[in-house]
Protein backbone atom coordinates (compact mmCIF):
# COMPACT_ATOMS: atom_id res chain seq x y z
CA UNK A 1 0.00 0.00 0.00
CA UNK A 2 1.35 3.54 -0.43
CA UNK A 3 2.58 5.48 2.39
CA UNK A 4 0.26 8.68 3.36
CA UNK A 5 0.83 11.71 1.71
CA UNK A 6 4.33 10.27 -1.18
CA UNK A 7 3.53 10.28 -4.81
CA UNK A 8 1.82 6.44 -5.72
CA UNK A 9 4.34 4.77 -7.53
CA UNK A 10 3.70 1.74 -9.88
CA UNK A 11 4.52 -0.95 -7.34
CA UNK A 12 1.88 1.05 -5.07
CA UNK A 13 -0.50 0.14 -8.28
CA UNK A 14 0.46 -3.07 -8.43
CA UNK A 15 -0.24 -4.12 -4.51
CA UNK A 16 -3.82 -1.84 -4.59
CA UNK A 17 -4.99 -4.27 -7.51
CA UNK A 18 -3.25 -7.37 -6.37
CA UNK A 19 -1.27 -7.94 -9.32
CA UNK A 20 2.44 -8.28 -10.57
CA UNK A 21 4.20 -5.33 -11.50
CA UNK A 22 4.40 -6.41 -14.87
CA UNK A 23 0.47 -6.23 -15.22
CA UNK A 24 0.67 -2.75 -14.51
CA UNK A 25 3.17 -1.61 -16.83
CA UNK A 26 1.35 -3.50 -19.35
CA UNK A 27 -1.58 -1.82 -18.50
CA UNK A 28 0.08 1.66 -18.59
CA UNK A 29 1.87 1.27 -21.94
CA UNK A 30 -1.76 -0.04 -23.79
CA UNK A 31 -0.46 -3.77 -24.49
CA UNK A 32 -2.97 -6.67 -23.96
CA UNK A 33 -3.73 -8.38 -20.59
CA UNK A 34 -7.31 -9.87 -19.64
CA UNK A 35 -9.96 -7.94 -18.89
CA UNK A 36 -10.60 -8.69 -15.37
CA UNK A 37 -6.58 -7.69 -14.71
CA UNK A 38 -6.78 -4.46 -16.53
CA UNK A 39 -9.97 -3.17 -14.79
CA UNK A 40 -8.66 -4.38 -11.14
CA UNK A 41 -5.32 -1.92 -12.10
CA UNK A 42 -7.46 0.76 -14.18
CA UNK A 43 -9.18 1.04 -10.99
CA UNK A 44 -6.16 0.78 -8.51
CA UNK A 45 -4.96 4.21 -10.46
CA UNK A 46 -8.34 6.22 -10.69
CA UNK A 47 -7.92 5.22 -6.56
CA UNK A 48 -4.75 6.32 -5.77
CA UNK A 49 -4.35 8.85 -8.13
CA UNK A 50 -1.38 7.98 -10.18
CA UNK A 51 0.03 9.97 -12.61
CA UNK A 52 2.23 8.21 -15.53
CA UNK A 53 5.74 9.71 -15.90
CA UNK A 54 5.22 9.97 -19.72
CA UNK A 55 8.46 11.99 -20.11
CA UNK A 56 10.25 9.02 -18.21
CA UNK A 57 8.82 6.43 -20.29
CA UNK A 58 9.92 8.48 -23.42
CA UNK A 59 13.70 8.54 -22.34
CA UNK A 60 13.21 5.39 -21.79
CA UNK A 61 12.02 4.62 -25.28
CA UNK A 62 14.39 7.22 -26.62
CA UNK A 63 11.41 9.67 -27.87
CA UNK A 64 9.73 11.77 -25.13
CA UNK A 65 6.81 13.05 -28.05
CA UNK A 66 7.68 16.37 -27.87
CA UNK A 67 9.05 18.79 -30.27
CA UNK A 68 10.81 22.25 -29.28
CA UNK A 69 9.24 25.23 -31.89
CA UNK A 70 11.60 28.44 -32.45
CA UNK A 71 9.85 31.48 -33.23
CA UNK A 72 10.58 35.29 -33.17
CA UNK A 73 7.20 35.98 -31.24
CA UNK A 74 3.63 35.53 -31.07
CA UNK A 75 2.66 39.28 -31.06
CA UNK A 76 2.87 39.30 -34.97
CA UNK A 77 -0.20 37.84 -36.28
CA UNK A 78 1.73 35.82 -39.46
CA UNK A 79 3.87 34.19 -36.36
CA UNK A 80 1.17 33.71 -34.31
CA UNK A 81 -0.87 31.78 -36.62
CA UNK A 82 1.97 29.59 -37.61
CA UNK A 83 1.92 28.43 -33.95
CA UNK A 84 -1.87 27.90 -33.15
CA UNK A 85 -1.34 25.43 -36.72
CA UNK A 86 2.03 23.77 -35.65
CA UNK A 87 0.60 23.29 -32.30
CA UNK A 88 -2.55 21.78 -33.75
CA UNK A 89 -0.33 19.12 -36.47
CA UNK A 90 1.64 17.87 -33.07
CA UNK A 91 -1.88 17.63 -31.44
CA UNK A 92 -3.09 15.50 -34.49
CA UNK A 93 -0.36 12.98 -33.66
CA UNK A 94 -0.16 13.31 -30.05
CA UNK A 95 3.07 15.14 -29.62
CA UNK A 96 3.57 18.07 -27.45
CA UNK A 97 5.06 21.33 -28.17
CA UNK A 98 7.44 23.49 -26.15
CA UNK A 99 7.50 27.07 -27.59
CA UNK A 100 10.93 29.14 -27.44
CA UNK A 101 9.65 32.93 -28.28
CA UNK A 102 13.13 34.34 -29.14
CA UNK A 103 12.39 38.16 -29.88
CA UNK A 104 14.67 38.02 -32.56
CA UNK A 105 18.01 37.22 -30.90
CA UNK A 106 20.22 35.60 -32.50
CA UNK A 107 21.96 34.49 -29.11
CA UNK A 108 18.71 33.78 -27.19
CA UNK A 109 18.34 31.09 -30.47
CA UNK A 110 21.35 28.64 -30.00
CA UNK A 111 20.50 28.88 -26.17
CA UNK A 112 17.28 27.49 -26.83
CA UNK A 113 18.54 24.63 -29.73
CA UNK A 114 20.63 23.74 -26.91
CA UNK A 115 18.16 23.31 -24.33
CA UNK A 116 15.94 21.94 -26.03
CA UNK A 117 18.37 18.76 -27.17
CA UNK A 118 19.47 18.55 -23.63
CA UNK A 119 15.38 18.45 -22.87
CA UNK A 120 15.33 14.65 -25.29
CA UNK A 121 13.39 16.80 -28.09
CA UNK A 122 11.97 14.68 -30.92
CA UNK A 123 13.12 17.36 -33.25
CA UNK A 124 13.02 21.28 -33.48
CA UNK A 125 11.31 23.20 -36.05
CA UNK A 126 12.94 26.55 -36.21
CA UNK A 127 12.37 30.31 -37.50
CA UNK A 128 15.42 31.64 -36.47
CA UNK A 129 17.45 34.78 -37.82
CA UNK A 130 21.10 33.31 -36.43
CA UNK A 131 23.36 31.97 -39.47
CA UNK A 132 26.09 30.04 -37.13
CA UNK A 133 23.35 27.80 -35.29
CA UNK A 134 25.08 24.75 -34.35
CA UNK A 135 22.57 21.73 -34.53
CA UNK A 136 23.55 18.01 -33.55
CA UNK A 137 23.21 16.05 -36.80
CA UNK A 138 21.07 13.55 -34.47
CA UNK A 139 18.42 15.94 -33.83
CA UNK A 140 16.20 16.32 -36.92
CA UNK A 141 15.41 20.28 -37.66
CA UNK A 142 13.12 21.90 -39.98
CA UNK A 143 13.60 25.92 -41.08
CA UNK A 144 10.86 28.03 -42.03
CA UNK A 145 11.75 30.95 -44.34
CA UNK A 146 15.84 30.42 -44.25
CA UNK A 147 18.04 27.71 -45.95
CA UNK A 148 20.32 26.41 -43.63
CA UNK A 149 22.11 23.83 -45.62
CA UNK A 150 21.35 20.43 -47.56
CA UNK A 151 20.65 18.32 -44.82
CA UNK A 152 18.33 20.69 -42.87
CA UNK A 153 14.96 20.64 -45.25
CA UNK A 154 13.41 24.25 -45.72
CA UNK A 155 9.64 25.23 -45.62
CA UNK A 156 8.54 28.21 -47.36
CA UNK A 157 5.58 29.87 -49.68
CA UNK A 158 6.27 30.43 -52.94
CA UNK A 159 7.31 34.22 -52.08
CA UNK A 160 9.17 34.47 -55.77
CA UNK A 161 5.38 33.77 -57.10
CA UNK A 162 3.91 36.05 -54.42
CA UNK A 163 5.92 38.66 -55.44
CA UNK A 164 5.27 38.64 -59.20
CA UNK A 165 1.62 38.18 -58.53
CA UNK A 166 1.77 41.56 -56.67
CA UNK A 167 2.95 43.58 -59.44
CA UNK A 168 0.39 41.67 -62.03
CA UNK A 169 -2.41 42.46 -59.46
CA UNK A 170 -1.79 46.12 -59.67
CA UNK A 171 -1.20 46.14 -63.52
CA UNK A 172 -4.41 44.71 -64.20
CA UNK A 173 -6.27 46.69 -61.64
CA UNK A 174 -5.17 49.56 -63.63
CA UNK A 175 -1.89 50.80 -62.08
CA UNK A 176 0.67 52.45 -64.12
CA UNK A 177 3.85 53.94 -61.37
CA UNK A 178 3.94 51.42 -58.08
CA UNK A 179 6.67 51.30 -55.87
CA UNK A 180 8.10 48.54 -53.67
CA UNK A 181 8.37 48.90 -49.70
CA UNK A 182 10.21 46.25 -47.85
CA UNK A 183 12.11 46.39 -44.00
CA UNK A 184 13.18 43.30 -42.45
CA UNK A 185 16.33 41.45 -42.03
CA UNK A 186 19.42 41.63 -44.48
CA UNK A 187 19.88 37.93 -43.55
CA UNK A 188 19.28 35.47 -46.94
CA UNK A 189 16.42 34.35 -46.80
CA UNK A 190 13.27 33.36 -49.03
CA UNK A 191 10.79 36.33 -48.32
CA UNK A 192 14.07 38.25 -49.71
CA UNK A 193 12.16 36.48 -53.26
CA UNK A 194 9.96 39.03 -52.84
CA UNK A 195 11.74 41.32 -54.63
CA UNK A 196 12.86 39.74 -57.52
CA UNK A 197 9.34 38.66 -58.40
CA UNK A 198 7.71 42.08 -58.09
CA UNK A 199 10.60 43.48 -60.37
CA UNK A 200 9.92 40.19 -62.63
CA UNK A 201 6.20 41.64 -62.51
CA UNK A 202 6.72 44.60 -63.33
CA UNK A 203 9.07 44.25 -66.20
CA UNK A 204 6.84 41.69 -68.03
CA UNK A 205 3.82 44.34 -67.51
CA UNK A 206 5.47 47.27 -68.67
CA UNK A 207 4.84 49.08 -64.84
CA UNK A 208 6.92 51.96 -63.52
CA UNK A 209 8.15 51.04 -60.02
CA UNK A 210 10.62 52.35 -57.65
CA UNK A 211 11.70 50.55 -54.53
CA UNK A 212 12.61 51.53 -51.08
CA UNK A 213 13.98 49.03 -48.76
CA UNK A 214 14.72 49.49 -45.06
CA UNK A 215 17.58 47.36 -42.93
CA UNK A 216 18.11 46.69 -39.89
CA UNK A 217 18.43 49.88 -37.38
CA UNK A 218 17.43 51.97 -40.08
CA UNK A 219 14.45 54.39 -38.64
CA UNK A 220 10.82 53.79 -40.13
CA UNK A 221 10.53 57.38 -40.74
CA UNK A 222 12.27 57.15 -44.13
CA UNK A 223 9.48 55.58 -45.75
CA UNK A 224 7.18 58.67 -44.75
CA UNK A 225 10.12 60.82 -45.47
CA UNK A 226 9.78 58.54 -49.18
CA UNK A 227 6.66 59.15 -49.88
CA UNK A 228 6.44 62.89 -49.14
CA UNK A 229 9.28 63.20 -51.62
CA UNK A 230 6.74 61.79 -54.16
CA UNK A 231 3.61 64.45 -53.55
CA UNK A 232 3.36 66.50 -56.06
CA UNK A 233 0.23 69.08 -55.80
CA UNK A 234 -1.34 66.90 -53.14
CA UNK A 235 -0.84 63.88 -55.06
CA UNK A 236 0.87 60.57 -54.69
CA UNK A 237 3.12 60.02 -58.00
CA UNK A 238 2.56 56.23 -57.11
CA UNK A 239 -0.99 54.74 -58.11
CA UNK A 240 -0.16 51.15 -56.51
CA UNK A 241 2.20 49.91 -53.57
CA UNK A 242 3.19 46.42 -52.75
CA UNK A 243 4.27 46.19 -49.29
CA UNK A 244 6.45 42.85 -48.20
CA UNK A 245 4.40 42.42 -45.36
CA UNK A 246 0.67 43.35 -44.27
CA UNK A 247 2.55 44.81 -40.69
CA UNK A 248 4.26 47.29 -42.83
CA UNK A 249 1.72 47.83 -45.49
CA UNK A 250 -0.92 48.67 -42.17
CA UNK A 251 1.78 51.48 -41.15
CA UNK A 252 2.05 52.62 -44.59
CA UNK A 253 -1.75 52.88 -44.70
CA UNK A 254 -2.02 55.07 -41.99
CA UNK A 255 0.93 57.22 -43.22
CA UNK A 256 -1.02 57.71 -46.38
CA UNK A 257 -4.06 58.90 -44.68
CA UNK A 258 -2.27 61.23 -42.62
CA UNK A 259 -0.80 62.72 -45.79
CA UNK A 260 -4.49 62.96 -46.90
CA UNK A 261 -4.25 59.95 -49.67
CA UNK A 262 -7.40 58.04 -49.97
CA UNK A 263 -7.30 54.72 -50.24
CA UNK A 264 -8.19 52.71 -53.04
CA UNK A 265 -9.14 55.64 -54.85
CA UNK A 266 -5.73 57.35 -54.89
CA UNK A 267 -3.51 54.96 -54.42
CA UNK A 268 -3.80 50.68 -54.19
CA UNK A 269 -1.75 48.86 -51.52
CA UNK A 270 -1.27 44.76 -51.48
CA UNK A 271 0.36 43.31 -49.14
CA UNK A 272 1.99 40.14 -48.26
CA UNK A 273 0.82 37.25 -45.91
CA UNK A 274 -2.95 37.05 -45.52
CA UNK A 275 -3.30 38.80 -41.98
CA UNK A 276 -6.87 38.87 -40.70
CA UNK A 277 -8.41 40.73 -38.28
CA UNK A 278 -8.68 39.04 -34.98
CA UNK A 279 -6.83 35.80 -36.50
CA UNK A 280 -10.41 34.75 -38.33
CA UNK A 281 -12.27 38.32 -39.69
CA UNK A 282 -11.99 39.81 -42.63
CA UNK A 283 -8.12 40.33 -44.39
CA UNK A 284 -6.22 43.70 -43.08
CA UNK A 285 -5.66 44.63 -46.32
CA UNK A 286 -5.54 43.23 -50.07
CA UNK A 287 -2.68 40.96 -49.61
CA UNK A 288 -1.25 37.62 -51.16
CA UNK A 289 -1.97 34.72 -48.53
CA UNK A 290 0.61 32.36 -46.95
CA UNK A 291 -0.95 29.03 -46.74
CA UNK A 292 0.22 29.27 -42.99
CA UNK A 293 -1.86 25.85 -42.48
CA UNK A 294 -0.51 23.86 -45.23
CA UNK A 295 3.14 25.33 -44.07
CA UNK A 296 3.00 23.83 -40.39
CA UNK A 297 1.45 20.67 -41.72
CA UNK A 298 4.60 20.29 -44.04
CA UNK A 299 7.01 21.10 -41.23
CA UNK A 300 5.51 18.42 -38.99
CA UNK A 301 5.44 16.18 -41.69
CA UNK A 302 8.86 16.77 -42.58
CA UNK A 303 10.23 16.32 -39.20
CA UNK A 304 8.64 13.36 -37.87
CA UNK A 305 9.41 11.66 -41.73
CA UNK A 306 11.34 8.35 -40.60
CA UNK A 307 13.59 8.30 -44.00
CA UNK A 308 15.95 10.73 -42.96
CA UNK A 309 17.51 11.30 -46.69
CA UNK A 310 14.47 11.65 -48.24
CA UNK A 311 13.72 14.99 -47.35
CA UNK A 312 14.04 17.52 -49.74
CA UNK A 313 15.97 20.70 -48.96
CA UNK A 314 13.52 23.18 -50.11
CA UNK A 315 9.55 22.84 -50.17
CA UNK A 316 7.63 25.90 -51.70
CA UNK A 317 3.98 26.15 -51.38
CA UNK A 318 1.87 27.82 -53.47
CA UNK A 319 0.49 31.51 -52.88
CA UNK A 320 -2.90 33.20 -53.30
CA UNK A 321 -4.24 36.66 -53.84
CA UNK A 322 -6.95 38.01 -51.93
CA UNK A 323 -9.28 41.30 -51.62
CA UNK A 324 -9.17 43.16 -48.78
CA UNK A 325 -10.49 46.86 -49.42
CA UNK A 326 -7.34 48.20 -50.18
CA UNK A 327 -7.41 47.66 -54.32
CA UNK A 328 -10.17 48.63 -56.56
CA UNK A 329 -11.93 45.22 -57.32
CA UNK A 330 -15.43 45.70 -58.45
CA UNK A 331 -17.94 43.87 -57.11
CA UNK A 332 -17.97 41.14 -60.33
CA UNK A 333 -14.38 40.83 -59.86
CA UNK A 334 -14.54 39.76 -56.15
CA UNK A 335 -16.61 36.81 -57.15
């Protein structure tokens, strides 16, 4: 019998339902026994309260279900929802996920990797922003967004596409000057595609475009400072913009309307990554879409895959445009 007030232990199990310790564990890891034994110990737990020590069983078993995700925060809404979808892909196949929020630094991000393969992770799936992150070759890792060599496969949307598809947006919804906004990280990286595919865009639909592109520490005032330069007589010079993220193209809205641009009328704004209001409402802005589900579904699948040299290094998923009362769609086009 167990002794008042300790944590009930298997053998404690075992002597409340008069049976070997072997019973139990059977019992506890879902192989057969008879009936009659697996009610008598099904019973002696409800009783005493045990609680299984799945995270000892999985060292024991050398997988503890778990997988460690790396992400710069959960304050941005594209970040946020790539979470709530990893989260529910574990969930699907019973594994357990321990979040590492790293707020963008690049230190904070090996110290994490490293705890988490001290912690007997199943495997890491990783957003990260460091380029010398040392990874043991026996954990498996999956990047989002950032190549990190051969053996390390790569999720990403087709931002290349998104980009192009942009700039073809605006042409055919009558734009003739755009320009190209973009702040982020000078690290290499696919939403860096961006770029090249709005310029690819543009040049196959004859559009005007200029393109101003923040780094790092450089102050988000420029862009207004940018777009004053290009007022002439209370007009915008540019009759579409294609912001690299619906974050920034929401700033550059509101810099617009204090510079007393109307928008869709004056000026068209896409942006990229299919934001919604309150993570299910209606899109932020007209914006190409991530398909942040199918993403996190790829990842898992990637990184619980048992043939290791099967994976491929870089997966690409496709992109989609939709409306969200920032272009001029009329009402036959929406549908």
């Amino acid at each position: 019998m167990k002794k008042n007030n300790s944590v009930p232990t298997m053998k404690d199990v075992a002597a409340e339902a008069g049976v070997a310790l072997g019973t139990v564990s059977k019992v506890v890891n879902g192989l057969p026994v008879g009936d009659s034994y697996r009610i008598r110990v099904e019973d002696a737990i409800k009783k005493l309260n045990y609680q299984v020590n799945s995270y000892a069983q999985g060292l024991k078993a050398d997988k503890t279900h778990t997988i460690a995700l790396l992400i710069p925060n959960t304050v941005q809404p594209f970040y946020a929802s790539l979470v709530y979808h990893i989260n529910l892909s574990l969930l699907k196949r019973k594994y357990r996920m321990l979040l590492c929020s790293t707020d963008y630094d690049t230190s904070l991000e090996q110290e994490y990797i490293t705890m988490a393969q001290q912690n007997k992770v199943d495997g890491i799936i990783g957003l990260t922003y460091n380029p010398n992150l040392i990874i043991e070759e026996s954990t498996p890792f999956v990047a989002i967004d950032r190549s990190m060599g051969p053996k390390i496969p790569c999720v990403a949307s087709d931002n290349f596409a998104g980009g192009q598809l942009a700039a073809e947006k605006l042409a055919d919804l009558g734009c003739k000057n755009v320009a190209f906004l973009r702040t982020g990280s000078s690290l290499t990286n696919e939403p860096n595609k961006r770029k090249a595919g709005f310029e690819n865009g543009c040049l196959s639909r004859s559009l005007k475009y200029e393109m101003k592109i923040l780094n790092d520490g450089e102050p988000f005032e420029e862009f207004e400072k940018f777009l004053m330069e290009h007022i002439y007589n209370g007009k915008l010079s540019f009759d579409g913009i294609f912001c690299v993220t619906d974050s920034l193209a929401f700033s550059i809205i509101q810099i617009l309307q204090k510079l007393g641009q109307k928008i869709p009328e004056d000026v068209q704004i896409i942006g990229f990554d299919g934001v919604r209001h309150f993570g299910n409402k209606n899109y932020v802005c007209s914006t190409i879409v991530q398909p942040v589900s199918e993403m996190a579904e790829m990842c898992v699948e990637l990184l619980l895959q048992e043939n290791m040299p099967t994976r491929p290094p870089l997966v690409c998923l496709p992109v989609t445009y939709a409306y969200g009362g920032t272009t001029s769609e009329t009402a036959g086009a929406l549908t």
